[in-house]
Protein backbone atom coordinates (compact mmCIF):
# COMPACT_ATOMS: atom_id res chain seq x y z
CA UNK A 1 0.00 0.00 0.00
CA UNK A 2 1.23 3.61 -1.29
CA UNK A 3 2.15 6.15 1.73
CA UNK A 4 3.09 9.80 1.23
CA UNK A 5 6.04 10.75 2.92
CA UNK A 6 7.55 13.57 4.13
CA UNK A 7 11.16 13.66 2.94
CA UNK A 8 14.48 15.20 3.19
CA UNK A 9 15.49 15.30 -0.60
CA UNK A 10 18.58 17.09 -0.67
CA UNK A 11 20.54 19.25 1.98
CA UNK A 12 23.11 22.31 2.22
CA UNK A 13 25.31 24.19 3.85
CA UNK A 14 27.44 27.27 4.48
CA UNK A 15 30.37 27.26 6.67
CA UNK A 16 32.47 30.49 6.89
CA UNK A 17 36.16 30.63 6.39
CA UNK A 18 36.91 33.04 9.13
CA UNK A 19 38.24 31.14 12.43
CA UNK A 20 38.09 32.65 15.59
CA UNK A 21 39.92 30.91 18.55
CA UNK A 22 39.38 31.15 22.18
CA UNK A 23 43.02 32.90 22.56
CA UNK A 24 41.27 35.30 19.98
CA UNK A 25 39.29 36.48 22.64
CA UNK A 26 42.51 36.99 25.27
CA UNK A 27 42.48 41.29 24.37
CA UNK A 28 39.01 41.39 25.54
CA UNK A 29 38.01 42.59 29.23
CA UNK A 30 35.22 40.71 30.28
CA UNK A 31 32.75 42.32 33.38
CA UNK A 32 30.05 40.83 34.74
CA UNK A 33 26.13 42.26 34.24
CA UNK A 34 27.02 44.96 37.19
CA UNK A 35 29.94 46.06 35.52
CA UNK A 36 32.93 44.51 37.68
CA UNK A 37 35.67 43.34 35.77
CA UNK A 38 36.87 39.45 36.29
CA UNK A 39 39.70 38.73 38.14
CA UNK A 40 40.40 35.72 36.20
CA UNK A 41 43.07 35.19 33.86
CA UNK A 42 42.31 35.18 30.18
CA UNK A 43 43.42 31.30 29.98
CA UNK A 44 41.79 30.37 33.52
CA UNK A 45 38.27 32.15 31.50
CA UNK A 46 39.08 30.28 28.49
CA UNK A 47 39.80 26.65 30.03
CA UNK A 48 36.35 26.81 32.23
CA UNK A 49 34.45 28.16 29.14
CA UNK A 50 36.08 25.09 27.10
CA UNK A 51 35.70 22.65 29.72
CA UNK A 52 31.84 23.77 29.99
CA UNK A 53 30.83 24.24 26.40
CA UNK A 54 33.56 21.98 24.83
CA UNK A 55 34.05 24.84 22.29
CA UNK A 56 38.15 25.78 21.09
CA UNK A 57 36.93 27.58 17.80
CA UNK A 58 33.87 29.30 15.93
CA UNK A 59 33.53 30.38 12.61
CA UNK A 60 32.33 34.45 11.69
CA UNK A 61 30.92 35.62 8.85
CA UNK A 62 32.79 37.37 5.81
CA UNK A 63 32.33 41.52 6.54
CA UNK A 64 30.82 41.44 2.65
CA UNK A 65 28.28 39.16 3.59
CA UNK A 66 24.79 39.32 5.32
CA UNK A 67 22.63 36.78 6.98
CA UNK A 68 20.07 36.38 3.72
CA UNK A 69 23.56 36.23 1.51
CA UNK A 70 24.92 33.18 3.29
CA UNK A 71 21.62 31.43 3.94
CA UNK A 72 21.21 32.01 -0.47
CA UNK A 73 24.47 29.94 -0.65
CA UNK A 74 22.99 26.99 1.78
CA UNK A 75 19.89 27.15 -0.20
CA UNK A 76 21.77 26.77 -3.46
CA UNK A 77 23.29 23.75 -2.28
CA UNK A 78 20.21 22.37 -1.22
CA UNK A 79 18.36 22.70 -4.27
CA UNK A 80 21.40 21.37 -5.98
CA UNK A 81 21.43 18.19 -3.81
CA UNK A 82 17.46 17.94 -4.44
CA UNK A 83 18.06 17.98 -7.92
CA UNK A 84 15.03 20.18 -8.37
CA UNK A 85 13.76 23.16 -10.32
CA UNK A 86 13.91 25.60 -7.66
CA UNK A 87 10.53 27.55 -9.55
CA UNK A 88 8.86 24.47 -8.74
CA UNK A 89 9.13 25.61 -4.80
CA UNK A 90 5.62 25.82 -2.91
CA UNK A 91 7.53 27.53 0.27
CA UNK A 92 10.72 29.21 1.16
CA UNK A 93 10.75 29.27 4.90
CA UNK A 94 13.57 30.89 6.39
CA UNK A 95 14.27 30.79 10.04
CA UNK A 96 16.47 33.22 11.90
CA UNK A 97 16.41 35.58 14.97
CA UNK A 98 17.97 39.13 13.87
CA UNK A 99 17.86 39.36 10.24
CA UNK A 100 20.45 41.22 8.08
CA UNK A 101 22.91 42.82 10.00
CA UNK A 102 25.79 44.31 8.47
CA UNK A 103 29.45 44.33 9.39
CA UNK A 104 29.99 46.78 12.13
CA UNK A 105 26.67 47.76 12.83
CA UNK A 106 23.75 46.30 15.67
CA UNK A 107 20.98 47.07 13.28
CA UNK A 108 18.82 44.53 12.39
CA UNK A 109 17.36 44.81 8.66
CA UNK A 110 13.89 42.50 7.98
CA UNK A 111 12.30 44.47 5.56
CA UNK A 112 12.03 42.78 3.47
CA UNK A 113 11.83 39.47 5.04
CA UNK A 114 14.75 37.45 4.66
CA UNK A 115 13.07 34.72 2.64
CA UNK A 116 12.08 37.16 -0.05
CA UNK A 117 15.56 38.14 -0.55
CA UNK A 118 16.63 34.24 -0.80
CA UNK A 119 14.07 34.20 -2.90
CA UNK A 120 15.46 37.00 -4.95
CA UNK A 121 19.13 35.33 -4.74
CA UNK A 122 18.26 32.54 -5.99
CA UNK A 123 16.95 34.03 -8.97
CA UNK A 124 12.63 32.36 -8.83
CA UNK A 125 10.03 33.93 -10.37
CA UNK A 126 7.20 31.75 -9.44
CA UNK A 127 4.90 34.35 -7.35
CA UNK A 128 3.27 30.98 -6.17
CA UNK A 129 6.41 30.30 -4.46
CA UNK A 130 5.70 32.29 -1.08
CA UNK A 131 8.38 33.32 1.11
CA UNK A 132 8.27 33.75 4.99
CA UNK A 133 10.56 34.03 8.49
CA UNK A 134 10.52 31.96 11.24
CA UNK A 135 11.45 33.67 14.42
CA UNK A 136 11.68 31.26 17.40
CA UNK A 137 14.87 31.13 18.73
CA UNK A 138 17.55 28.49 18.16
CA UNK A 139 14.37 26.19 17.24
CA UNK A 140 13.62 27.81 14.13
CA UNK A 141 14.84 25.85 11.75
CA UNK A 142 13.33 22.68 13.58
CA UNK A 143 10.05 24.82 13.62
CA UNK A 144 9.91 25.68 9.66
CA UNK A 145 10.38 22.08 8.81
CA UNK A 146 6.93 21.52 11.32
CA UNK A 147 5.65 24.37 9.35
CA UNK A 148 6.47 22.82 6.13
CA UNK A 149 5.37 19.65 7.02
CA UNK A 150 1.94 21.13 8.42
CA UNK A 151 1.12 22.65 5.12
CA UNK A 152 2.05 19.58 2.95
CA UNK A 153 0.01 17.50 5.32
CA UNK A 154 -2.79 20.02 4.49
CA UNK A 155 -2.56 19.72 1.07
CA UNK A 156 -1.39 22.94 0.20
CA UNK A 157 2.38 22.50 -0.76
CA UNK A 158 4.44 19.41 -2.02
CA UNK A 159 7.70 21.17 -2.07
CA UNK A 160 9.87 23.11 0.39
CA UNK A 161 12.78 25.00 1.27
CA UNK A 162 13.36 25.54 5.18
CA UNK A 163 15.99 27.87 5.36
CA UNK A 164 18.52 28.56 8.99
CA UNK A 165 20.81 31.49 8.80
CA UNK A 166 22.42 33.39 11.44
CA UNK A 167 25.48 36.10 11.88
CA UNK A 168 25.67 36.14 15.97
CA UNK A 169 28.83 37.47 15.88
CA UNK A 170 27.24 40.71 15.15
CA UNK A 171 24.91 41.35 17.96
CA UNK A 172 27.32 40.19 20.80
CA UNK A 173 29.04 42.35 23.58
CA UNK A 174 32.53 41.95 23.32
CA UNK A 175 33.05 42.27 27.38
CA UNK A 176 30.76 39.72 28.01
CA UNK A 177 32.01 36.17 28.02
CA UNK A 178 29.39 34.80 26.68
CA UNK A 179 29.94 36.11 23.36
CA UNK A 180 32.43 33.21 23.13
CA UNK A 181 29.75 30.91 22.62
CA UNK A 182 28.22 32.95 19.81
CA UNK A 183 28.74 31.57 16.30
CA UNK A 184 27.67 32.05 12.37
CA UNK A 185 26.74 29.73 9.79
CA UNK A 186 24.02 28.85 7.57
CA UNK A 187 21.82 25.49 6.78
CA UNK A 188 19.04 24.66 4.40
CA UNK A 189 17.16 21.66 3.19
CA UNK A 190 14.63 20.78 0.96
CA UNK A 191 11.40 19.01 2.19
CA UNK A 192 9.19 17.15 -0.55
CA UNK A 193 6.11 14.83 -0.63
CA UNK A 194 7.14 11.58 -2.08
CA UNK A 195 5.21 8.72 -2.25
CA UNK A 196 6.51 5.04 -0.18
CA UNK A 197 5.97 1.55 0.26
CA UNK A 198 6.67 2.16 3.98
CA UNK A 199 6.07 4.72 6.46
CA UNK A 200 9.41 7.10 6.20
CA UNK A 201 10.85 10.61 6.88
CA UNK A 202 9.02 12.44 9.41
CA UNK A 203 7.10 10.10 11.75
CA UNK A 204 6.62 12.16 14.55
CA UNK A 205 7.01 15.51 16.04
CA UNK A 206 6.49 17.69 19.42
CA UNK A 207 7.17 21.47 19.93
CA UNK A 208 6.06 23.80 23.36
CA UNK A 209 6.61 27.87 24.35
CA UNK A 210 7.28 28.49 27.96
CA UNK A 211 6.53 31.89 28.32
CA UNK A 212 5.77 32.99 31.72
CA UNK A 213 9.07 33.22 34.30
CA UNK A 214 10.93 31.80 31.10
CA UNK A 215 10.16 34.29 28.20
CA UNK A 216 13.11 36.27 29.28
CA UNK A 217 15.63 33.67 29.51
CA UNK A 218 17.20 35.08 26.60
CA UNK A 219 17.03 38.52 25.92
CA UNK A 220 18.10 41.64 24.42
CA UNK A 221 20.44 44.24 26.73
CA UNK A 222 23.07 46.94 27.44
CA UNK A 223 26.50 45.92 27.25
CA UNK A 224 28.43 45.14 30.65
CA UNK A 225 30.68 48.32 30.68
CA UNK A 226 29.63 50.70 33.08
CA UNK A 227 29.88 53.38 30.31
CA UNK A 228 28.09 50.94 27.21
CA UNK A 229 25.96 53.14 25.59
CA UNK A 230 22.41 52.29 26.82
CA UNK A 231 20.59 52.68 23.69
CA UNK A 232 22.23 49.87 21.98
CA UNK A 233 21.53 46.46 23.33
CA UNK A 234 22.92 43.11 22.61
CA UNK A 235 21.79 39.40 23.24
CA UNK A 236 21.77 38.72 26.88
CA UNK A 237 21.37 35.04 28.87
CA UNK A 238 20.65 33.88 32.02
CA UNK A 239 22.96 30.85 31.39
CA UNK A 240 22.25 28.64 34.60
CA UNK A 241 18.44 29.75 34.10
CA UNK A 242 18.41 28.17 30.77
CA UNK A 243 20.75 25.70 31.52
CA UNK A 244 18.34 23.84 34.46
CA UNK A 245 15.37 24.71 32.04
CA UNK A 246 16.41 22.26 28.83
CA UNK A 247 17.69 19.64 31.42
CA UNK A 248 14.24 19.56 32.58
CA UNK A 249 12.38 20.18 29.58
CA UNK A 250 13.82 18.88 26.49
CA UNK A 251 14.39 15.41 27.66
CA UNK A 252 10.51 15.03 27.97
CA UNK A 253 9.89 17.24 24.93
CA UNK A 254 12.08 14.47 23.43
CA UNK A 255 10.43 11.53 24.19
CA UNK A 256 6.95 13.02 23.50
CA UNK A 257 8.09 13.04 19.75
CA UNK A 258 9.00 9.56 20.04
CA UNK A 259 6.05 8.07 21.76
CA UNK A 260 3.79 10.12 19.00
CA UNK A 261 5.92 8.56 16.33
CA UNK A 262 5.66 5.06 18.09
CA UNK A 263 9.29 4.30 18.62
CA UNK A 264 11.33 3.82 21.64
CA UNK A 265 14.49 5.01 22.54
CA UNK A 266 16.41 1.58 21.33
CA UNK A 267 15.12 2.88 17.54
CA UNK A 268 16.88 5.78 17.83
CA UNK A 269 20.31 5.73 15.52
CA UNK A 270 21.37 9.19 15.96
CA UNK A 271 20.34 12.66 17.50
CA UNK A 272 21.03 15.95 16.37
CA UNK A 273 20.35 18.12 18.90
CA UNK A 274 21.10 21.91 19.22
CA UNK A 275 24.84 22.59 19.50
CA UNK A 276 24.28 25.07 22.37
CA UNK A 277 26.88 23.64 25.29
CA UNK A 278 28.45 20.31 25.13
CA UNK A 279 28.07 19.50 28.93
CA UNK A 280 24.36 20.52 28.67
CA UNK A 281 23.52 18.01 25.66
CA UNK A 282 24.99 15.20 27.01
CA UNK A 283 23.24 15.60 30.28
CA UNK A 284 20.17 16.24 27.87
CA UNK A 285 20.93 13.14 26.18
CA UNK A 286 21.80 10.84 30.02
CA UNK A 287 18.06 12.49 31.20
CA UNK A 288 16.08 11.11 28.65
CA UNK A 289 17.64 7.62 28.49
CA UNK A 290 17.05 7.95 32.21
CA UNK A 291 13.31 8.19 31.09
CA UNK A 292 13.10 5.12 29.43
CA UNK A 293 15.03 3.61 32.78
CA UNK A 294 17.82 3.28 30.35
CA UNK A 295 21.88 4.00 31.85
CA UNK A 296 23.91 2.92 29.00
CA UNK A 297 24.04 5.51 26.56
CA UNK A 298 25.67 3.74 22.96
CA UNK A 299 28.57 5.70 21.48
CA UNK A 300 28.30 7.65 19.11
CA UNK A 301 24.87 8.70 18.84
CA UNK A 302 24.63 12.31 19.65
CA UNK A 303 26.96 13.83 16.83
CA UNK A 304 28.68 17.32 17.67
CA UNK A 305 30.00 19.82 15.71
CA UNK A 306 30.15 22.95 18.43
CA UNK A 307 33.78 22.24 19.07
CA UNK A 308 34.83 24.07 15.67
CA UNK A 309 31.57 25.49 15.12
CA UNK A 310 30.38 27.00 18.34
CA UNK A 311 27.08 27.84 18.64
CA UNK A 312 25.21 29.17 15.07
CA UNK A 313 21.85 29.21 16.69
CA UNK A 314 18.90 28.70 14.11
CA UNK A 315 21.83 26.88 12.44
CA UNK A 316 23.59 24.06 14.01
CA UNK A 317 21.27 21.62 13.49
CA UNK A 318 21.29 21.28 9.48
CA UNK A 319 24.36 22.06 9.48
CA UNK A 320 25.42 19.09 10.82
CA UNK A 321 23.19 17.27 8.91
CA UNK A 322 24.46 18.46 6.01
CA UNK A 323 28.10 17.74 6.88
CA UNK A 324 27.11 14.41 8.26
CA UNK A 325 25.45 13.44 4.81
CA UNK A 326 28.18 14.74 3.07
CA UNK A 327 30.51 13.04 5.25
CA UNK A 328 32.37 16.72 6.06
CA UNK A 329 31.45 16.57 9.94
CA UNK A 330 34.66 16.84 12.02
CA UNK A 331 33.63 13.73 13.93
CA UNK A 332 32.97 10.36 11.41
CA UNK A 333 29.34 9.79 11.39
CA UNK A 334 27.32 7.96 9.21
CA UNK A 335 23.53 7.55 7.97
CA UNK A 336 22.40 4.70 6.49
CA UNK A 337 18.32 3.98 5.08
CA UNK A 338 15.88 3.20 7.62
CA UNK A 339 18.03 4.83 10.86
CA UNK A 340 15.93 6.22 12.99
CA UNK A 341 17.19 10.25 13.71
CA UNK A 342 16.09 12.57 16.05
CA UNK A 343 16.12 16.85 16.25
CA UNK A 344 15.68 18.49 18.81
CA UNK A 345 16.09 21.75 20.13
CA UNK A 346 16.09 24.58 22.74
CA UNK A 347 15.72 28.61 22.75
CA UNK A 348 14.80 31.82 23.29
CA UNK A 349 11.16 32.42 23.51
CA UNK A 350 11.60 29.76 25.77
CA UNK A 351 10.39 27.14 22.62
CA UNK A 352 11.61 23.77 22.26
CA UNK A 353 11.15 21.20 19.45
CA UNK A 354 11.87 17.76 17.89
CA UNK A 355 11.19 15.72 14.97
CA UNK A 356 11.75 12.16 14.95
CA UNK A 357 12.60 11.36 10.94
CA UNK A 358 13.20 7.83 9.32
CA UNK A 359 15.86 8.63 6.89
């Protein structure tokens, strides 16, 4: 009997070329949100922050190049990978959080919307091809492929591009250390309707908003110098906050998508889950085994690329999908038909999210 699937036909990404270091970082003064400067040493700062996030490097963005630029070349090689006619595109659905910023500058730039100029790079006429943004934190990429899905399922597209681009590196505080987590980069794929024998791509899928002591988690804010100019503002984080919030949360988030798909935790092959901080996903990852009364987590199933990446928001998820398929991903990963993969994520707003895909 015929199904119609929901599936990942061809993925891309875009990695910048500019590597930044954490000894990159050693001519910046770092203060606290009161305006006190650290004691700490640069290297005593830098071997905590590695020990806790497990990042050494991050890539930035070239000064020529915008969000909506870089996101164009992800989409590019998504299409490519597809092997479609990009005019034959129901949906461009591009997820990010600040839009178009350019070098040296804190303005944000959305009008117009990011996935009309995409849609302009990549050159599509088709004015049935509609282009929107996603805004929902580091989830957003997670969240237009739901979107997607939602209006194939409805009958209304057969064809999408979900789109994750991000240039953090341009809306951080340079005294405050947590713009050492803060990364670029740039992920796409394309989602189509194909008709199966079997039951494949996405099987199941769970998202929530936390927005009452939690909407703030993540915010916008003056910059840590007692004499930052207060009119410009920067993105701000209760770390611990948000740390004790996904340990809580995602896990069950998690294994909500799995139970709606049917599967149990033994199904699972891999999980891509949002590069945020390395000591936070793998407790993520011990919790929810701890669900299913599980302690043995196998090796090798939670992928990472935040060690060279850092953390590209709306973007380290298909990123590393892409670099996994293309076998590009710093660590050797592999997918094979029929694994069992799931995405999650956590972010600002506070919104989590997960598909659970048969690839």
């Amino acid at each position: 009997m015929k199904t119609s699937n929901l599936m990942i036909t061809g993925t891309g990404s875009y990695i910048p070329n500019h590597i930044v270091t954490n000894q990159d970082f050693a001519t910046n003064k770092f203060f606290d949100e009161r305006g006190t400067a650290f004691e700490a040493s640069h290297s005593e700062i830098a071997e905590k922050f590695k020990a806790i996030t497990g990042i050494e490097e991050r890539r930035y963005v070239e000064d020529n190049l915008v969000a909506s630029d870089i996101g164009a070349l992800a989409a590019r090689l998504a299409i490519e990978d597809a092997g479609i006619d990009p005019e034959t595109l129901d949906q461009i659905i591009v997820a990010h959080n600040f839009g178009d910023v350019k070098a040296n500058t804190i303005q944000t730039d959305v009008l117009p919307s990011l996935a009309s100029r995409v849609k302009h790079a990549l050159g599509i006429k088709n004015p049935a091809c509609v282009a929107s943004d996603v805004l929902f934190g580091c989830p957003g990429w997670i969240q237009g492929v739901i979107q997607a899905a939602a209006f194939m399922r409805a009958g209304m597209a057969k064809k999408c591009l979900v789109v994750a681009t991000e240039t953090l590196s341009r809306v951080v505080d340079k005294h405050d250390r947590d713009s050492m987590i803060f990364a670029d980069g740039a992920g796409a794929c394309v989602l189509e309707l194909v008709d199966g024998e079997k039951q494949e791509g996405i099987i199941g899928m769970e998202m929530g908003t936390w927005a009452v002591d939690e909407v703030n988690y993540l915010f916008m804010g003056a910059g840590n110098t007692e004499d930052a100019d207060p009119s410009v503002r920067y993105i701000k984080m209760h770390g611990r906050k948000i740390y004790e919030f996904a340990l809580t949360k995602v896990p069950q988030a998690m294994k909500s998508c799995l139970d709606k798909a049917g599967v149990g935790i033994h199904d699972v092959s891999k999980i891509l889950i949002h590069q945020a901080n390395e000591k936070m996903d793998r407790e993520i990852i011990k919790r929810l085994f701890r669900l299913y009364r599980e302690r043995e987590i196998p090796e090798g199933i939670m992928p990472m690329s935040i060690h060279k990446l850092g953390n590209s928001s709306v973007s380290t998820v298909p990123t590393l999908l892409d670099q996994i398929r293309r076998g590009t991903s710093e660590e050797k990963h592999e997918l094979n038909k029929g694994d069992l993969i799931l995405l999650a994520s956590v972010g600002a707003g506070m919104n989590i999210n997960a598909i659970a895909y048969r690839y």
